[in-house]
PDB file of N, CA and C in Angstrom:
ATOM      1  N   UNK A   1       7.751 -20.677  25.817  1.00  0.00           N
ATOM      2  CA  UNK A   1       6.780 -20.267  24.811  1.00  0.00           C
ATOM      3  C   UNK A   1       6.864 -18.746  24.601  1.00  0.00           C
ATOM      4  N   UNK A   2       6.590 -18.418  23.284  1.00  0.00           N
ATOM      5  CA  UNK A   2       7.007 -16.976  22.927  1.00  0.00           C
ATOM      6  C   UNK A   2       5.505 -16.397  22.973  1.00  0.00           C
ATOM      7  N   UNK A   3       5.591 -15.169  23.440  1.00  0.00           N
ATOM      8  CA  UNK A   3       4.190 -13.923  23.643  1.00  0.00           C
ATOM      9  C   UNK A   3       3.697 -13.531  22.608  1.00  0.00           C
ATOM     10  N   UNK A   4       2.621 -13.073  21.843  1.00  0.00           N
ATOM     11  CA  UNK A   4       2.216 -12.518  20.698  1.00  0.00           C
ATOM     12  C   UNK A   4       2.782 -11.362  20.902  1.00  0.00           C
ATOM     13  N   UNK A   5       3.149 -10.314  22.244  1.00  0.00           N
ATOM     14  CA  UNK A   5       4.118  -9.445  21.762  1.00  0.00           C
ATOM     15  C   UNK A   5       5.662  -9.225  21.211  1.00  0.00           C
ATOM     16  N   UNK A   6       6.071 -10.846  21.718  1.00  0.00           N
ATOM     17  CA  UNK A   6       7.332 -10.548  21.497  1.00  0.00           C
ATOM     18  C   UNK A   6       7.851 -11.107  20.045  1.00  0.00           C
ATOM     19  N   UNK A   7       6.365 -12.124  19.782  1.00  0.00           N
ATOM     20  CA  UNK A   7       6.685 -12.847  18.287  1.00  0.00           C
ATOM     21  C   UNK A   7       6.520 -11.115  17.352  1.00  0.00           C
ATOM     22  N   UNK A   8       5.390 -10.605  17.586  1.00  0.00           N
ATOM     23  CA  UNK A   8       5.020  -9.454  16.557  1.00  0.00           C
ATOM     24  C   UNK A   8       6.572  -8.123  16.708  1.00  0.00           C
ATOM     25  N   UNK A   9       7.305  -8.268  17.918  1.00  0.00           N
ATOM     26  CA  UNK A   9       8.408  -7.477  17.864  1.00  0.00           C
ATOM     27  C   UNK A   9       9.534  -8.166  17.106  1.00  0.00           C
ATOM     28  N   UNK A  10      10.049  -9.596  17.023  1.00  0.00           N
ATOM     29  CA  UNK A  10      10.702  -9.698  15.989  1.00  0.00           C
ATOM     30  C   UNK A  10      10.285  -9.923  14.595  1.00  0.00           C
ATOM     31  N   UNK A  11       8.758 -10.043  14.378  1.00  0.00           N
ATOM     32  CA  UNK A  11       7.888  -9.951  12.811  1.00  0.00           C
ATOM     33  C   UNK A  11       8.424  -8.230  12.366  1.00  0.00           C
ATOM     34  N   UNK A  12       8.118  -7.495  13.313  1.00  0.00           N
ATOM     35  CA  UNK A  12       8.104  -6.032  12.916  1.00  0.00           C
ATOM     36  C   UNK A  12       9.923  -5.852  12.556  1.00  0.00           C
ATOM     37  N   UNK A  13      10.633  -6.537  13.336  1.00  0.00           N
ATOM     38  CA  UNK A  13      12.060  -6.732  12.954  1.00  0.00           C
ATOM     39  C   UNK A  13      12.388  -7.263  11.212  1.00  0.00           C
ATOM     40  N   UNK A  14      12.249  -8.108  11.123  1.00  0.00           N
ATOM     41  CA  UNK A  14      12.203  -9.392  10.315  1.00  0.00           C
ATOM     42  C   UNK A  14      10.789  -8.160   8.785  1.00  0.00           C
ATOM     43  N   UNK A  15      10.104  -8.274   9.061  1.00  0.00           N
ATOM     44  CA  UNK A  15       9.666  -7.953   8.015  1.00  0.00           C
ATOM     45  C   UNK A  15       9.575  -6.787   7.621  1.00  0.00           C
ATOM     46  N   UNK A  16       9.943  -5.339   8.425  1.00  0.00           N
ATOM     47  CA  UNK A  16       9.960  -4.111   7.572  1.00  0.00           C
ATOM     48  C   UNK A  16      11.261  -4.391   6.874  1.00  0.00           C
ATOM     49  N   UNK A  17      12.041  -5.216   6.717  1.00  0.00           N
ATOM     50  CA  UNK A  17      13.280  -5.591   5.792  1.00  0.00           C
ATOM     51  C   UNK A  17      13.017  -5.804   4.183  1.00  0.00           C
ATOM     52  N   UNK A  18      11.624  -6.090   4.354  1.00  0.00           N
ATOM     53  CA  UNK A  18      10.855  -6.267   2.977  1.00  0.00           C
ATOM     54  C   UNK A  18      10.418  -5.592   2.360  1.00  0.00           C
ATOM     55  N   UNK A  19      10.493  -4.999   1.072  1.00  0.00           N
ATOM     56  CA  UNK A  19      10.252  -4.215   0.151  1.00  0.00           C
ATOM     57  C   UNK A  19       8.680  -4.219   0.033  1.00  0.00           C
ATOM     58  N   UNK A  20       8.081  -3.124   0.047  1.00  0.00           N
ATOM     59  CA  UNK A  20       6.892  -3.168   0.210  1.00  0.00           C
ATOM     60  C   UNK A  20       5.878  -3.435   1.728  1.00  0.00           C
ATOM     61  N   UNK A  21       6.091  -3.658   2.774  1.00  0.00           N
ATOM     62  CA  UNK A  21       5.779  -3.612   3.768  1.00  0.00           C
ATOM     63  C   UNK A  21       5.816  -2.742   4.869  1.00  0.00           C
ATOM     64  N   UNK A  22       4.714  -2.343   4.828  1.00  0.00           N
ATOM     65  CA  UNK A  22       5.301  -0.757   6.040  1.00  0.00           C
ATOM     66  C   UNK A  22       4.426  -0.831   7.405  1.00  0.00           C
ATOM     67  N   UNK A  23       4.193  -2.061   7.710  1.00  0.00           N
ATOM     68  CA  UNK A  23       4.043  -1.975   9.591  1.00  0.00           C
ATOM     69  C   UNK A  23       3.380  -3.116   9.811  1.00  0.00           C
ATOM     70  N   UNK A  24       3.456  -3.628  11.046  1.00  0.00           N
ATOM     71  CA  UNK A  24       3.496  -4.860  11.499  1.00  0.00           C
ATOM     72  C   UNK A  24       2.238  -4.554  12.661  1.00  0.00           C
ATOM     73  N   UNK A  25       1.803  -4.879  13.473  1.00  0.00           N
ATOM     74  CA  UNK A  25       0.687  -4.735  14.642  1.00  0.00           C
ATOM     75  C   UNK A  25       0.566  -6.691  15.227  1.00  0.00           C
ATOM     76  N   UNK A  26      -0.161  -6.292  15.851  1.00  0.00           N
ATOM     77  CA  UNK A  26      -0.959  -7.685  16.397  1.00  0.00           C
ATOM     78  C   UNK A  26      -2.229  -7.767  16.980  1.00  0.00           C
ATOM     79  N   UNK A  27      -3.470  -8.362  16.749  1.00  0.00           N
ATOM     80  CA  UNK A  27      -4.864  -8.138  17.358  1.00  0.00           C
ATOM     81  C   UNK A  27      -4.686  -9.480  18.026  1.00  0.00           C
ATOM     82  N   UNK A  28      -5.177  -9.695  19.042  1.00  0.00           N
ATOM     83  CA  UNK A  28      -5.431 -10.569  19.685  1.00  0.00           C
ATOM     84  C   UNK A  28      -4.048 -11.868  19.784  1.00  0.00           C
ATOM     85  N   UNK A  29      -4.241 -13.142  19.054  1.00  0.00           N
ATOM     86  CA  UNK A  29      -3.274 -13.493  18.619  1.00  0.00           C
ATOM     87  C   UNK A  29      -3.008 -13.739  17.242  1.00  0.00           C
ATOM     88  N   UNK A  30      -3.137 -12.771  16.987  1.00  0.00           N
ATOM     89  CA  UNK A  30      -3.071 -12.697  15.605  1.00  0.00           C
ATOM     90  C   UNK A  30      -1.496 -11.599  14.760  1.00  0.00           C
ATOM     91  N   UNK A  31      -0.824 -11.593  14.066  1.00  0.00           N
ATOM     92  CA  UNK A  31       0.309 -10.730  13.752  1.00  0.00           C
ATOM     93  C   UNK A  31      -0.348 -10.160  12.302  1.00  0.00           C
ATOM     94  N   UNK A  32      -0.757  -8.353  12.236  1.00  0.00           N
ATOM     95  CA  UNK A  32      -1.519  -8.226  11.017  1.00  0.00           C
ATOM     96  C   UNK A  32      -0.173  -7.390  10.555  1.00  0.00           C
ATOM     97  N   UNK A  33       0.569  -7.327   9.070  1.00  0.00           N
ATOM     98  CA  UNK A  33       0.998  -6.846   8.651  1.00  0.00           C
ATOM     99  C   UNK A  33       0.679  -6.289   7.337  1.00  0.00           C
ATOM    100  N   UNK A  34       0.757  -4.998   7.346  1.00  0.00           N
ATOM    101  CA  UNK A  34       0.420  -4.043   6.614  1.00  0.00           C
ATOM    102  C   UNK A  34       1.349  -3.928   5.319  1.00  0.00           C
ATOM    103  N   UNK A  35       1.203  -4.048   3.949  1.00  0.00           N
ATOM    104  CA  UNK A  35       2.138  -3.812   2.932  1.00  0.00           C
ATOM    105  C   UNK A  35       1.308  -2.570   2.091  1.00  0.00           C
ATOM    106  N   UNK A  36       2.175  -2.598   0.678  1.00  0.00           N
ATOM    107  CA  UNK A  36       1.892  -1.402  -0.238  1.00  0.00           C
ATOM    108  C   UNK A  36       0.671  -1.685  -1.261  1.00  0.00           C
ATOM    109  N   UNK A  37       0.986  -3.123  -1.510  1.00  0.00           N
ATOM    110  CA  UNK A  37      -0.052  -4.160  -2.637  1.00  0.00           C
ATOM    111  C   UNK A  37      -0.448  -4.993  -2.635  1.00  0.00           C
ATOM    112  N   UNK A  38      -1.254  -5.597  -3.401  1.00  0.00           N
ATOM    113  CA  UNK A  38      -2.050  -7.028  -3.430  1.00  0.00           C
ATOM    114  C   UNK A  38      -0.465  -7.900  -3.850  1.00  0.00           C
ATOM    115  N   UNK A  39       0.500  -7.785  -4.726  1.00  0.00           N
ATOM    116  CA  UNK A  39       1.789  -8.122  -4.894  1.00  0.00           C
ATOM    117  C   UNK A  39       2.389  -8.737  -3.801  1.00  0.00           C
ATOM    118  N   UNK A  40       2.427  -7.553  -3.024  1.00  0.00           N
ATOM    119  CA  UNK A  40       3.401  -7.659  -1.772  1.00  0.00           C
ATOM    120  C   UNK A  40       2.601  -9.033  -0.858  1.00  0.00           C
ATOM    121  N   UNK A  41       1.785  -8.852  -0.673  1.00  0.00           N
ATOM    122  CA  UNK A  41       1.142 -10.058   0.029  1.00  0.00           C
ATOM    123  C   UNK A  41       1.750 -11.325   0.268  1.00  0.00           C
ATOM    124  N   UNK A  42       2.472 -11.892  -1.135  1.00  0.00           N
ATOM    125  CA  UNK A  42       3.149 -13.008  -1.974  1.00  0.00           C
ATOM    126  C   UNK A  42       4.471 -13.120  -0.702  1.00  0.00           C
ATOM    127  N   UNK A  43       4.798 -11.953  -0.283  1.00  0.00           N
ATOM    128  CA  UNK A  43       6.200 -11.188  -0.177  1.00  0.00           C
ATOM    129  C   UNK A  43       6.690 -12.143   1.582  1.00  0.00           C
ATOM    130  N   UNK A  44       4.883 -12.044   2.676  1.00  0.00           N
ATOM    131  CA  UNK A  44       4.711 -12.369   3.908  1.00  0.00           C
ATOM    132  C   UNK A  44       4.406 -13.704   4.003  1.00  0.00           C
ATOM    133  N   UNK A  45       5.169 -14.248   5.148  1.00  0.00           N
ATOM    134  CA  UNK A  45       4.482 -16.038   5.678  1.00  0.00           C
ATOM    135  C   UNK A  45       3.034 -15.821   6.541  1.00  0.00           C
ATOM    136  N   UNK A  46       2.506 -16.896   5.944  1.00  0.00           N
ATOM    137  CA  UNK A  46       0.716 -16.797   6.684  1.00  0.00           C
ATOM    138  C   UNK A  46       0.802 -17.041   8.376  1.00  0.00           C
ATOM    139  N   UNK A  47       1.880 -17.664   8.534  1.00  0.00           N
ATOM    140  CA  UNK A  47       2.526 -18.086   9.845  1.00  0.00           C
ATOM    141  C   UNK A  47       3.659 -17.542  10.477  1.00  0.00           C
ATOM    142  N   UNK A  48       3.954 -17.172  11.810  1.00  0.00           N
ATOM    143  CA  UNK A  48       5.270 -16.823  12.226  1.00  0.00           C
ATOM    144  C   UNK A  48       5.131 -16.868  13.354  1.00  0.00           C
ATOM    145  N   UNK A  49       6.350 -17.960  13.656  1.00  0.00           N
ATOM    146  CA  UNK A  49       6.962 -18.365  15.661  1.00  0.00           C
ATOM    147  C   UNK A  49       5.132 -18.823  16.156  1.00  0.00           C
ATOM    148  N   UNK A  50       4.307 -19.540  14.734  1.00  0.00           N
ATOM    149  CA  UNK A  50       3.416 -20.463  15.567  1.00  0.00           C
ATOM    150  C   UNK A  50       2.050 -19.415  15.924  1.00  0.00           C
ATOM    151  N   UNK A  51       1.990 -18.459  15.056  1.00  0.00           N
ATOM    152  CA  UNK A  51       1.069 -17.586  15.497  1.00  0.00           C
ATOM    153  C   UNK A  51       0.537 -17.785  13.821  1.00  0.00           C
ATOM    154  N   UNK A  52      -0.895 -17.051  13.649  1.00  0.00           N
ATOM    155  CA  UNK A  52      -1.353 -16.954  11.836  1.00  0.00           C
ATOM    156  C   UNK A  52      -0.900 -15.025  11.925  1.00  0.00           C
ATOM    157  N   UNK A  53      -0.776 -15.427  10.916  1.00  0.00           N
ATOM    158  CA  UNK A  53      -0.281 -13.843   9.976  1.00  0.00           C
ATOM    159  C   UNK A  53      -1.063 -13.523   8.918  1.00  0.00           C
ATOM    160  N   UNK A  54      -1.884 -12.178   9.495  1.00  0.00           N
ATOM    161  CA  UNK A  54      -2.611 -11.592   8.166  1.00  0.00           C
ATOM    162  C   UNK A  54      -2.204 -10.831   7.404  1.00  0.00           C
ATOM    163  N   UNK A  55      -2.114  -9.958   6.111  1.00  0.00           N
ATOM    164  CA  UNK A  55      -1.780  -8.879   5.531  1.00  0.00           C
ATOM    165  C   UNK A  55      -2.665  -8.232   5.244  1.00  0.00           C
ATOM    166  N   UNK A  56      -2.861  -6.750   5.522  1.00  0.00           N
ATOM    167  CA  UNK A  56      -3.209  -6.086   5.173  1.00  0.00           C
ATOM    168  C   UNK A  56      -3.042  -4.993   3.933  1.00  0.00           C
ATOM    169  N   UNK A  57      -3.874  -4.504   2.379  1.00  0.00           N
ATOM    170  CA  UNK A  57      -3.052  -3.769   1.751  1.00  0.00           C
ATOM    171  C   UNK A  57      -3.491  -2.436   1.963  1.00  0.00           C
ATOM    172  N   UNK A  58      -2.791  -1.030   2.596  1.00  0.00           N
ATOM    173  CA  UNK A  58      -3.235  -0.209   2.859  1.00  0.00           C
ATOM    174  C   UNK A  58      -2.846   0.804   1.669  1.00  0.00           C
ATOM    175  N   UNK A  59      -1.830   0.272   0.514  1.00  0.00           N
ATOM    176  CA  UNK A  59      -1.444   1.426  -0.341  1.00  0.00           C
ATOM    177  C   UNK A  59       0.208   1.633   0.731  1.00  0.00           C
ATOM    178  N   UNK A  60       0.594   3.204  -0.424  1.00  0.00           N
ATOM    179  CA  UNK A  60       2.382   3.814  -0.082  1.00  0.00           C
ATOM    180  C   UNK A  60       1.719   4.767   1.581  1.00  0.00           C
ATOM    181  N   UNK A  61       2.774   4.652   2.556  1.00  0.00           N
ATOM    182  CA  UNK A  61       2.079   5.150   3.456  1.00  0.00           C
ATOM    183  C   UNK A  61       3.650   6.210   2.939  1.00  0.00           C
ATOM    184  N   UNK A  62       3.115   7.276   3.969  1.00  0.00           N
ATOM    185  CA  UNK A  62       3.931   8.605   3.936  1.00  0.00           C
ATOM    186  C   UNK A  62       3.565   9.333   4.645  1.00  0.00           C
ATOM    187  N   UNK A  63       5.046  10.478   4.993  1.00  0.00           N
ATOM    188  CA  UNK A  63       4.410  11.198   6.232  1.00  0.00           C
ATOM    189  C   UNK A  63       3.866  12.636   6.337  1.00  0.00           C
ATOM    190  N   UNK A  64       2.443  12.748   7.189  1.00  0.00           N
ATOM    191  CA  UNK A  64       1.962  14.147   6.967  1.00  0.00           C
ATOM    192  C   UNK A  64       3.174  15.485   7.356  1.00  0.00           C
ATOM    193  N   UNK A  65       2.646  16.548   7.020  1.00  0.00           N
ATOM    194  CA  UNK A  65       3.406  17.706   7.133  1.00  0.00           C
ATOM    195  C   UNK A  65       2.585  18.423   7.296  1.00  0.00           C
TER     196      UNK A  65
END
């Protein structure tokens, strides 16, 4: 049986590959992934390796200076 850490380490694999998605996490057993839009949402499975998958839309992330 696979760990919610190790499912959310190949989600974070597997889905920053996706246009619009910029970070992956996990609460409890839960895998929350973070995208750019209500769009992108369409983009993530509600499910992965047997765990539920949420999305979050936080907007373009970018880095401070």
């Amino acid at each position: 049986m696979v760990t919610i850490e190790e499912a959310a380490s190949l989600a974070r694999r597997e889905f920053l590959r996706i246009e619009g998605v910029v970070g992956v996490s996990y609460v409890d057993n839960t895998i929350v992934v973070y995208v750019e839009t209500e769009a992108d949402r369409a983009k993530v499975p509600t499910t992965f390796m047997g765990f539920p998958v949420i999305t979050k839309v936080v907007g373009r992330v970018r880095l401070l200076r």
